[in-house]
N, C-alpha and C. Protein backbone atom coordinates (compact mmCIF):
# COMPACT_ATOMS: atom_id res chain seq x y z
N UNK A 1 -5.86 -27.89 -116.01
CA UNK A 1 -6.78 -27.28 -115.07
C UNK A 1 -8.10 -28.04 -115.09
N UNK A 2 -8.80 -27.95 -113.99
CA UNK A 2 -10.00 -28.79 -114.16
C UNK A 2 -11.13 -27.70 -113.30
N UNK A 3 -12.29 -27.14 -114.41
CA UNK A 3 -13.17 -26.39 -114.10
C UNK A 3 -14.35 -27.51 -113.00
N UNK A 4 -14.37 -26.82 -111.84
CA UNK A 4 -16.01 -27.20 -111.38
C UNK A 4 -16.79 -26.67 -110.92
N UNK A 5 -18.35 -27.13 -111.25
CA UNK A 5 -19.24 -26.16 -111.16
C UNK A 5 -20.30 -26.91 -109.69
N UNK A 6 -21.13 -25.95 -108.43
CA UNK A 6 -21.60 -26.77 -107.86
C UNK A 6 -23.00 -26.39 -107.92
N UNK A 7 -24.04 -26.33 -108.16
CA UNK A 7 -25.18 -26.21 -108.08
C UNK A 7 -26.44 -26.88 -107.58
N UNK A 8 -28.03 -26.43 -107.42
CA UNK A 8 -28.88 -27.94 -107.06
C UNK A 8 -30.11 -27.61 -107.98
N UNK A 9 -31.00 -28.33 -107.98
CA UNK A 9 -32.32 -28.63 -108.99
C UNK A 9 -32.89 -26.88 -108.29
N UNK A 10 -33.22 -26.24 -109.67
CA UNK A 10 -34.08 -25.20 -109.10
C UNK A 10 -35.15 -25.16 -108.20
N UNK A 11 -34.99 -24.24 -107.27
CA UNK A 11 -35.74 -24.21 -105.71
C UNK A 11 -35.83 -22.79 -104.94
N UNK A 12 -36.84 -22.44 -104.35
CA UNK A 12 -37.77 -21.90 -103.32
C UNK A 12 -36.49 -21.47 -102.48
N UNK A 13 -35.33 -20.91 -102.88
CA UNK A 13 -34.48 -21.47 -101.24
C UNK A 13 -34.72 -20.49 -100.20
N UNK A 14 -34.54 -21.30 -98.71
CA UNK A 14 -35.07 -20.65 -97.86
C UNK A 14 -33.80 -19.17 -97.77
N UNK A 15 -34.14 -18.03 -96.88
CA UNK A 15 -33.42 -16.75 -96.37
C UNK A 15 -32.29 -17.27 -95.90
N UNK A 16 -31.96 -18.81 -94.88
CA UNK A 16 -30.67 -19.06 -94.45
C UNK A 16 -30.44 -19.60 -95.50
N UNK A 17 -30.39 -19.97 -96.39
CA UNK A 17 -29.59 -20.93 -97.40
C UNK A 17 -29.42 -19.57 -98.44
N UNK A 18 -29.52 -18.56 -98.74
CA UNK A 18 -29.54 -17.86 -99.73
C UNK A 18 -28.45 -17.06 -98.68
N UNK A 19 -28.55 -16.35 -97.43
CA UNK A 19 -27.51 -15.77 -96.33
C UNK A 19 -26.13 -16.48 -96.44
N UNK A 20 -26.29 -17.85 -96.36
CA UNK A 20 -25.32 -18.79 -96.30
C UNK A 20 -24.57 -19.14 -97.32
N UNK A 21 -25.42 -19.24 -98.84
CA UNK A 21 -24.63 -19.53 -99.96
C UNK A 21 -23.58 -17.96 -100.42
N UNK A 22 -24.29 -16.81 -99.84
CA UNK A 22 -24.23 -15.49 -99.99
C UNK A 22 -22.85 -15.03 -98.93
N UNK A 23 -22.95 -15.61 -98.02
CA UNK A 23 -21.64 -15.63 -96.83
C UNK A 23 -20.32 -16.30 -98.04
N UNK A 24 -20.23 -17.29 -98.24
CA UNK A 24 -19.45 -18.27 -98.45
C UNK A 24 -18.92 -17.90 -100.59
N UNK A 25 -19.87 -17.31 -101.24
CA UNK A 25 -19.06 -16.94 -102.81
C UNK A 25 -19.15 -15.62 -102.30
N UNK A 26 -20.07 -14.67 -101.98
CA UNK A 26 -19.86 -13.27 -102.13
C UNK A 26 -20.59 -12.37 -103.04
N UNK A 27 -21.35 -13.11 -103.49
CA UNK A 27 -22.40 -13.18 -104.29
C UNK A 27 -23.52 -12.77 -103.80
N UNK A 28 -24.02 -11.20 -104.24
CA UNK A 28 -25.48 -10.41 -103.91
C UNK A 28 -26.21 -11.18 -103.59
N UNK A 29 -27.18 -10.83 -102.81
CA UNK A 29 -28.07 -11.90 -102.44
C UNK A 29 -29.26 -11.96 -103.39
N UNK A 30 -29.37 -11.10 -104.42
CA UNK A 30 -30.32 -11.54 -105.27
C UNK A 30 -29.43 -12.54 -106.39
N UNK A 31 -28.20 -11.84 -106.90
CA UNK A 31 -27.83 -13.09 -107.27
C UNK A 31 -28.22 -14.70 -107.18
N UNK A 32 -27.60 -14.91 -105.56
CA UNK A 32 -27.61 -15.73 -104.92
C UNK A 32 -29.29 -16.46 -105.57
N UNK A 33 -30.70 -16.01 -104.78
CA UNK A 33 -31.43 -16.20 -105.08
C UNK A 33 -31.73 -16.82 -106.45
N UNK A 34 -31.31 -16.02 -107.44
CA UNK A 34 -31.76 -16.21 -108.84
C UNK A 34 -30.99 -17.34 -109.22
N UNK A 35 -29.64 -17.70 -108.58
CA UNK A 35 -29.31 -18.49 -109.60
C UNK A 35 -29.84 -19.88 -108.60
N UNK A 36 -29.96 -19.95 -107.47
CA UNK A 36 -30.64 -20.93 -106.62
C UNK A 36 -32.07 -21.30 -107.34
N UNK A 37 -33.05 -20.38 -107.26
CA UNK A 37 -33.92 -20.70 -108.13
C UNK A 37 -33.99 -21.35 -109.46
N UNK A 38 -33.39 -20.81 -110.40
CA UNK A 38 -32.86 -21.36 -111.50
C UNK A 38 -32.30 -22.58 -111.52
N UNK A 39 -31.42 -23.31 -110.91
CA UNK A 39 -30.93 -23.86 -110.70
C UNK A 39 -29.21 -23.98 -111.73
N UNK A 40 -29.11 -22.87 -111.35
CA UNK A 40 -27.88 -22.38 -112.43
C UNK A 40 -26.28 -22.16 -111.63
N UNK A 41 -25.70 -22.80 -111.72
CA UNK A 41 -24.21 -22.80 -111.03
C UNK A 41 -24.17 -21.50 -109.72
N UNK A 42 -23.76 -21.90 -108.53
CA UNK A 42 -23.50 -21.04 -107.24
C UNK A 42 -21.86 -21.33 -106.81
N UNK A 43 -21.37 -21.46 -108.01
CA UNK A 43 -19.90 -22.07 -107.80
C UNK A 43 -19.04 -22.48 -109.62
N UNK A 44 -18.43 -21.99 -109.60
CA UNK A 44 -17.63 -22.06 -111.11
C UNK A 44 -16.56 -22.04 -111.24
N UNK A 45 -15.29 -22.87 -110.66
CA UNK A 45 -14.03 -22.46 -110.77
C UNK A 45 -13.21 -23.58 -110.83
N UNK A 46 -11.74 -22.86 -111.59
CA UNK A 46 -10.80 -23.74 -111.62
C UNK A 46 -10.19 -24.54 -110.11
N UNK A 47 -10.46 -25.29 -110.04
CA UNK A 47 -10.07 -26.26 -108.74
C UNK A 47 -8.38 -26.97 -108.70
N UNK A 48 -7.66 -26.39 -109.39
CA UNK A 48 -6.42 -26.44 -109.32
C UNK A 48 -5.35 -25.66 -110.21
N UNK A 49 -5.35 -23.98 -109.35
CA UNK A 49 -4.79 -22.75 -109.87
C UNK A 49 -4.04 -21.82 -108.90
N UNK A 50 -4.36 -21.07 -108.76
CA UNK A 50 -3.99 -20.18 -107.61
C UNK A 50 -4.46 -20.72 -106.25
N UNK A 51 -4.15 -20.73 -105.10
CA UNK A 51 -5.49 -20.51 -104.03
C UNK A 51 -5.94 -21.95 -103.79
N UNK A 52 -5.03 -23.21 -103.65
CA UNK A 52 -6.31 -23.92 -104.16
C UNK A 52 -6.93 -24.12 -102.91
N UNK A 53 -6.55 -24.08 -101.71
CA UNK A 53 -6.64 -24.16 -100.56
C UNK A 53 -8.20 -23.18 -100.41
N UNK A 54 -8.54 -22.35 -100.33
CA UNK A 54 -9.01 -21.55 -100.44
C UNK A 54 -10.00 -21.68 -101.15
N UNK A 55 -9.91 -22.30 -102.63
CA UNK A 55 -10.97 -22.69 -103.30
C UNK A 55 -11.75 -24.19 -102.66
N UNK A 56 -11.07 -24.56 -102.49
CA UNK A 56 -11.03 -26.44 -101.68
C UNK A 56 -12.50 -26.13 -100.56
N UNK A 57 -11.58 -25.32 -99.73
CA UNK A 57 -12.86 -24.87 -98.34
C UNK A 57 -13.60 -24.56 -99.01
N UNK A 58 -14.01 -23.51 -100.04
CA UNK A 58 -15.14 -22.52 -100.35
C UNK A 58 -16.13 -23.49 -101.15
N UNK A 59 -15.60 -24.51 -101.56
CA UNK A 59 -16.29 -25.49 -102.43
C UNK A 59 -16.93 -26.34 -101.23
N UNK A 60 -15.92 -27.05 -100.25
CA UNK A 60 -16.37 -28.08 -99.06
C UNK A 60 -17.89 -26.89 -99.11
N UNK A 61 -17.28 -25.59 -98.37
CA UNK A 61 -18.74 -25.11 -97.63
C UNK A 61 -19.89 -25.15 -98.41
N UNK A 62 -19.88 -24.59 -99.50
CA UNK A 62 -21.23 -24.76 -100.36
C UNK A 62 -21.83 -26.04 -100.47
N UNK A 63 -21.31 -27.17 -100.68
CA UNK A 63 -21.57 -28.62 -100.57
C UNK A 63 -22.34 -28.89 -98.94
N UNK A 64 -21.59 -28.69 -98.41
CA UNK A 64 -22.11 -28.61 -96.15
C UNK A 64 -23.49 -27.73 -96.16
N UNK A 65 -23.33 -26.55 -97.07
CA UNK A 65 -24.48 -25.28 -96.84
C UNK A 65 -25.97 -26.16 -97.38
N UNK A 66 -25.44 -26.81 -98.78
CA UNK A 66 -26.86 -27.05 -99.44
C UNK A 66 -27.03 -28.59 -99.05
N UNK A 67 -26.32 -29.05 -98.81
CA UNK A 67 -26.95 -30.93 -98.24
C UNK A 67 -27.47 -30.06 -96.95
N UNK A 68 -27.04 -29.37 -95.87
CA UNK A 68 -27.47 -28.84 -94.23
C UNK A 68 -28.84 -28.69 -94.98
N UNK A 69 -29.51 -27.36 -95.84
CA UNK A 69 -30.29 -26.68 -96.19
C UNK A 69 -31.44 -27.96 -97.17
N UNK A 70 -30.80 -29.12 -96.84
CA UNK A 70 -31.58 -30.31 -97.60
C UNK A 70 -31.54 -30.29 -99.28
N UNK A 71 -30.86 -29.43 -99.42
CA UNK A 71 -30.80 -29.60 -101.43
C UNK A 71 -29.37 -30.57 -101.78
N UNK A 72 -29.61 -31.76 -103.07
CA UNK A 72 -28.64 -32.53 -103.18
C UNK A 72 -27.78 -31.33 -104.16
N UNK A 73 -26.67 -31.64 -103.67
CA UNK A 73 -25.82 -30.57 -105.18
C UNK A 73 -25.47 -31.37 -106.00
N UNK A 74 -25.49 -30.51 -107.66
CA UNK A 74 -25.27 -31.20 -108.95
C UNK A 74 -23.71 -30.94 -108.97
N UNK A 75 -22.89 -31.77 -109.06
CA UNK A 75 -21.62 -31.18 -109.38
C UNK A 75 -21.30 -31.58 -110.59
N UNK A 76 -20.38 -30.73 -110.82
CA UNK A 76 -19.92 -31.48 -112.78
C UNK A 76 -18.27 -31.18 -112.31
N UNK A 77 -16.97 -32.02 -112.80
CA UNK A 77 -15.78 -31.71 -112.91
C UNK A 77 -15.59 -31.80 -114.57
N UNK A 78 -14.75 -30.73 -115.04
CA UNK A 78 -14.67 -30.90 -116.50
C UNK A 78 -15.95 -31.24 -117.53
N UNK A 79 -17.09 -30.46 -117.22
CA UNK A 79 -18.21 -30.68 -118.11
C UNK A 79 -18.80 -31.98 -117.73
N UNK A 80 -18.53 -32.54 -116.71
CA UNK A 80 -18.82 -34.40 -116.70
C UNK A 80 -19.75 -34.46 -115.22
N UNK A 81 -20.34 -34.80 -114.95
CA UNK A 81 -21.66 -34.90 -113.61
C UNK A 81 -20.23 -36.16 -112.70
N UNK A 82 -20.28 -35.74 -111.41
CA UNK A 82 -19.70 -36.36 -110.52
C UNK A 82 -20.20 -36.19 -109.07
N UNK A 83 -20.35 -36.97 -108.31
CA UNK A 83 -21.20 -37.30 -107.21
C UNK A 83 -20.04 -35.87 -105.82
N UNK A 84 -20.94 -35.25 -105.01
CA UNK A 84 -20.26 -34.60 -104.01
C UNK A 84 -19.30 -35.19 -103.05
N UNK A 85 -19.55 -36.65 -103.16
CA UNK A 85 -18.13 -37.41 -102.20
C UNK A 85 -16.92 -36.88 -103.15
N UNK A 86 -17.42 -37.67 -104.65
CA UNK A 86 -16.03 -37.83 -105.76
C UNK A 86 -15.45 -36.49 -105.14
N UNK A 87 -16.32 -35.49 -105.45
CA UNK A 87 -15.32 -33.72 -105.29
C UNK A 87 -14.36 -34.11 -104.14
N UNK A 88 -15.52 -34.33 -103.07
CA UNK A 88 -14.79 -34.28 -101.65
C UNK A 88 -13.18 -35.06 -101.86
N UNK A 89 -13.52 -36.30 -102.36
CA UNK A 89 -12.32 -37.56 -102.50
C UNK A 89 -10.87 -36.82 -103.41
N UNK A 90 -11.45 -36.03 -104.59
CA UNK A 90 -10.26 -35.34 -105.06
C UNK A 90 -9.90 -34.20 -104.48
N UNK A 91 -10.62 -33.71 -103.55
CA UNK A 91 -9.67 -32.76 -102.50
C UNK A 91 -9.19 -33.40 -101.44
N UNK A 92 -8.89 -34.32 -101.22
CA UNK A 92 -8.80 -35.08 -100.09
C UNK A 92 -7.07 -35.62 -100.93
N UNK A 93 -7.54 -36.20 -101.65
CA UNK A 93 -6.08 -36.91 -102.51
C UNK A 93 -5.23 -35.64 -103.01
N UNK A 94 -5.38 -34.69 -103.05
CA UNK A 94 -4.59 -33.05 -103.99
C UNK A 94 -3.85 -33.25 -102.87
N UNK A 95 -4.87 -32.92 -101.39
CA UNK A 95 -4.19 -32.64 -100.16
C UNK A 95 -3.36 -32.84 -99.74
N UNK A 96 -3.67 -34.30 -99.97
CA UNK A 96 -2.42 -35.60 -99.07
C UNK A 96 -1.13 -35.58 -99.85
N UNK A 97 -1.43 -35.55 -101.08
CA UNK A 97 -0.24 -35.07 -102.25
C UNK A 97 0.51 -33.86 -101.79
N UNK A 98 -0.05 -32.92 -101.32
CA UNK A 98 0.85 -31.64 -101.74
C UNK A 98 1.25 -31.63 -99.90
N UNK A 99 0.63 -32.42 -99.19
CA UNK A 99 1.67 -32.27 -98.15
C UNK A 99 2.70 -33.26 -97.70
N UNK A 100 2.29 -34.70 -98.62
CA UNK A 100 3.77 -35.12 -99.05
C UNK A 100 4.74 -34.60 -100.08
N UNK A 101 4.60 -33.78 -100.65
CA UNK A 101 5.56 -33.46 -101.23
C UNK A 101 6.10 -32.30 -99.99
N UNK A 102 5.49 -31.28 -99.50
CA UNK A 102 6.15 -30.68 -98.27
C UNK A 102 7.03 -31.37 -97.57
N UNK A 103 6.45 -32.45 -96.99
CA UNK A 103 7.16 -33.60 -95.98
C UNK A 103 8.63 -33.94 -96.95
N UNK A 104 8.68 -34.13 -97.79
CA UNK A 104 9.65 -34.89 -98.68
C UNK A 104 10.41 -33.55 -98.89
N UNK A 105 10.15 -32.08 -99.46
CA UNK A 105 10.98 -30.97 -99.39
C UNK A 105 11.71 -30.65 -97.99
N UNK A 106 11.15 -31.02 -96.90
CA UNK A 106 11.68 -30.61 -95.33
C UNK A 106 12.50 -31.81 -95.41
N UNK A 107 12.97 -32.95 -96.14
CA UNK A 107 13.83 -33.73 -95.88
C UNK A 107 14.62 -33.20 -96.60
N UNK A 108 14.76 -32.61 -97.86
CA UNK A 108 15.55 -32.28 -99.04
C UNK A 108 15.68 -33.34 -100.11
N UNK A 109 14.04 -33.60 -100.59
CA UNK A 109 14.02 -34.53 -101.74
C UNK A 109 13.60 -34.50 -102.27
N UNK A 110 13.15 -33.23 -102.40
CA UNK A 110 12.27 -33.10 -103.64
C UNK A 110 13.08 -31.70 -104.73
């Protein structure tokens, strides 16, 4: 399993970026706030478990919400700092993987 966390440098954040980060985890909006301010994880999860589909988007959006809202996000995969493309690039490669293996099951070869 590989934990990731997405966060940005503690900040002021504006009402749409706190609405928006608050739309997208589900997360009270003071939550939201506090840990924005802080600059303390707005995102914490296993990125290949249940759902991953699901987790994949919810991660894309927070990444779209806080670069839109002008904050760079800190990401870490496995405790380790990795740039928001890298994330993007390993959901991009899971993807392409798990729908060749579909493609290859609809032939009967897998």
């Amino acid at each position: 399993m590989s934990r990731v966390t997405i966060s940005t440098a503690p900040c002021d954040p504006s009402a749409s970026l706190v609405g928006e980060v608050r739309r997208i985890t589900s997360l009270g909006i003071l939550e939201v706030r506090d840990r924005l301010s802080a600059g303390r994880p707005v995102f914490d999860q296993e990125i290949f478990f249940n759902r991953t589909e699901d987790v994949f988007a919810k991660a894309r959006a927070l990444l779209s919400a806080l670069e839109s809202g002008g904050h760079q996000p800190f990401v870490s995969e496995a405790g380790r700092p990795i740039t928001a493309q890298t994330l993007r690039n390993i959901f991009e490669a899971s993807e392409e993987e798990a729908e060749e293996l579909r493609r290859l099951d609809d032939l009967g070869h897998a």
